[in-house]
Protein backbone atom coordinates (compact mmCIF):
# COMPACT_ATOMS: atom_id res chain seq x y z
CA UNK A 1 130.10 -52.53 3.09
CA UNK A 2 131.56 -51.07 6.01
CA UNK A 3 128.68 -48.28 6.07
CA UNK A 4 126.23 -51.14 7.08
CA UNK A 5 128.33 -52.67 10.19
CA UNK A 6 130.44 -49.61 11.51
CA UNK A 7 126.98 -48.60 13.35
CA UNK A 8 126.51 -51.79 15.42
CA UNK A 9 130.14 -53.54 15.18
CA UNK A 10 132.59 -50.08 15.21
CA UNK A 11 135.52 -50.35 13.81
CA UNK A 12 137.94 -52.50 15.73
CA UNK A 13 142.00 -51.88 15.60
CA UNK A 14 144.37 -54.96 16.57
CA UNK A 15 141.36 -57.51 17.95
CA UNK A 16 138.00 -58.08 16.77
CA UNK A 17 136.74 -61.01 18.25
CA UNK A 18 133.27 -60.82 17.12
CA UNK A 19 134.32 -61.22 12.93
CA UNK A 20 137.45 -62.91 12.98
CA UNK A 21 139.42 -63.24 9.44
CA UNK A 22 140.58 -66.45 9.77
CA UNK A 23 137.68 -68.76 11.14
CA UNK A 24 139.23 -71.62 11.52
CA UNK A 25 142.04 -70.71 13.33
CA UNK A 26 139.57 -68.63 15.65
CA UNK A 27 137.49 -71.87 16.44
CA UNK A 28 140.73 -73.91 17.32
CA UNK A 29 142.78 -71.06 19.24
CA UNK A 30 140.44 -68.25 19.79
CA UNK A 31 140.81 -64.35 19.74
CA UNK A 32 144.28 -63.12 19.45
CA UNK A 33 145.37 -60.12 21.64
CA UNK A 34 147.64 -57.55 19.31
CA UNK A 35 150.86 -57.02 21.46
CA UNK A 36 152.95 -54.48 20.17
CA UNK A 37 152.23 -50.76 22.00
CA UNK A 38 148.67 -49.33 19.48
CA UNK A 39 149.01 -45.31 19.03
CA UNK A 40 146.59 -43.49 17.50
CA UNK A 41 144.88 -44.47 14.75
CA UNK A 42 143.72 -42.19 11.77
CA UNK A 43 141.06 -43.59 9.55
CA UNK A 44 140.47 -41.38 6.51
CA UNK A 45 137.42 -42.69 3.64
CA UNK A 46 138.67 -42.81 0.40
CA UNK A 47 136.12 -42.11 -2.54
CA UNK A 48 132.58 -44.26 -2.78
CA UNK A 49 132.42 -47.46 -3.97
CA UNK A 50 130.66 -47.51 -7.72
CA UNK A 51 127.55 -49.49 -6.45
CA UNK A 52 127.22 -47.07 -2.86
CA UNK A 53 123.75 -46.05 -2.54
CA UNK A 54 123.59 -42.42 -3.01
CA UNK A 55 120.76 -42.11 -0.10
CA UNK A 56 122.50 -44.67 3.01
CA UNK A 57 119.66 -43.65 5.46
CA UNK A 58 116.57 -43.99 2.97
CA UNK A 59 118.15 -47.11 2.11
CA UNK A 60 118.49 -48.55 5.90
CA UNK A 61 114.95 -47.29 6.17
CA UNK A 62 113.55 -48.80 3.27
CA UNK A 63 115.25 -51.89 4.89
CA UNK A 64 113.85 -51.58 8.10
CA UNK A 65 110.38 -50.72 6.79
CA UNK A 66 110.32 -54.20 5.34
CA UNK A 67 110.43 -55.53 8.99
CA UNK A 68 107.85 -53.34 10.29
């Protein structure tokens, strides 16, 4: 589902502090900085999920219609 949240979250590498994986250990400790040296990062999408929309932006529309 990352189509849906890459627009308002981005795509974090080494921290996200607004999603964290492990909850519980986020509540307790908090965000955890990454601390080895980041290079560049290369993200390359592999083929479309079976159930992806063919139409992303009619479908977002559609959704935000509903709100209207």
């Amino acid at each position: 589902m990352l189509y849906a949240m890459s627009p308002f979250e981005g795509i974090s590498v080494g921290r996200d502090p607004r999603s964290p994986v492990w909850w519980e250990r986020y509540e307790t400790h908090g965000s955890f900085h990454y601390n080895s040296a980041q290079g560049p990062v290369l993200w390359i999408p592999g083929p479309k999920a079976p159930d992806q929309p063919e139409d992303v932006v009619g479908l977002l529309r559609m959704i935000g219609a509903k709100f209207e």
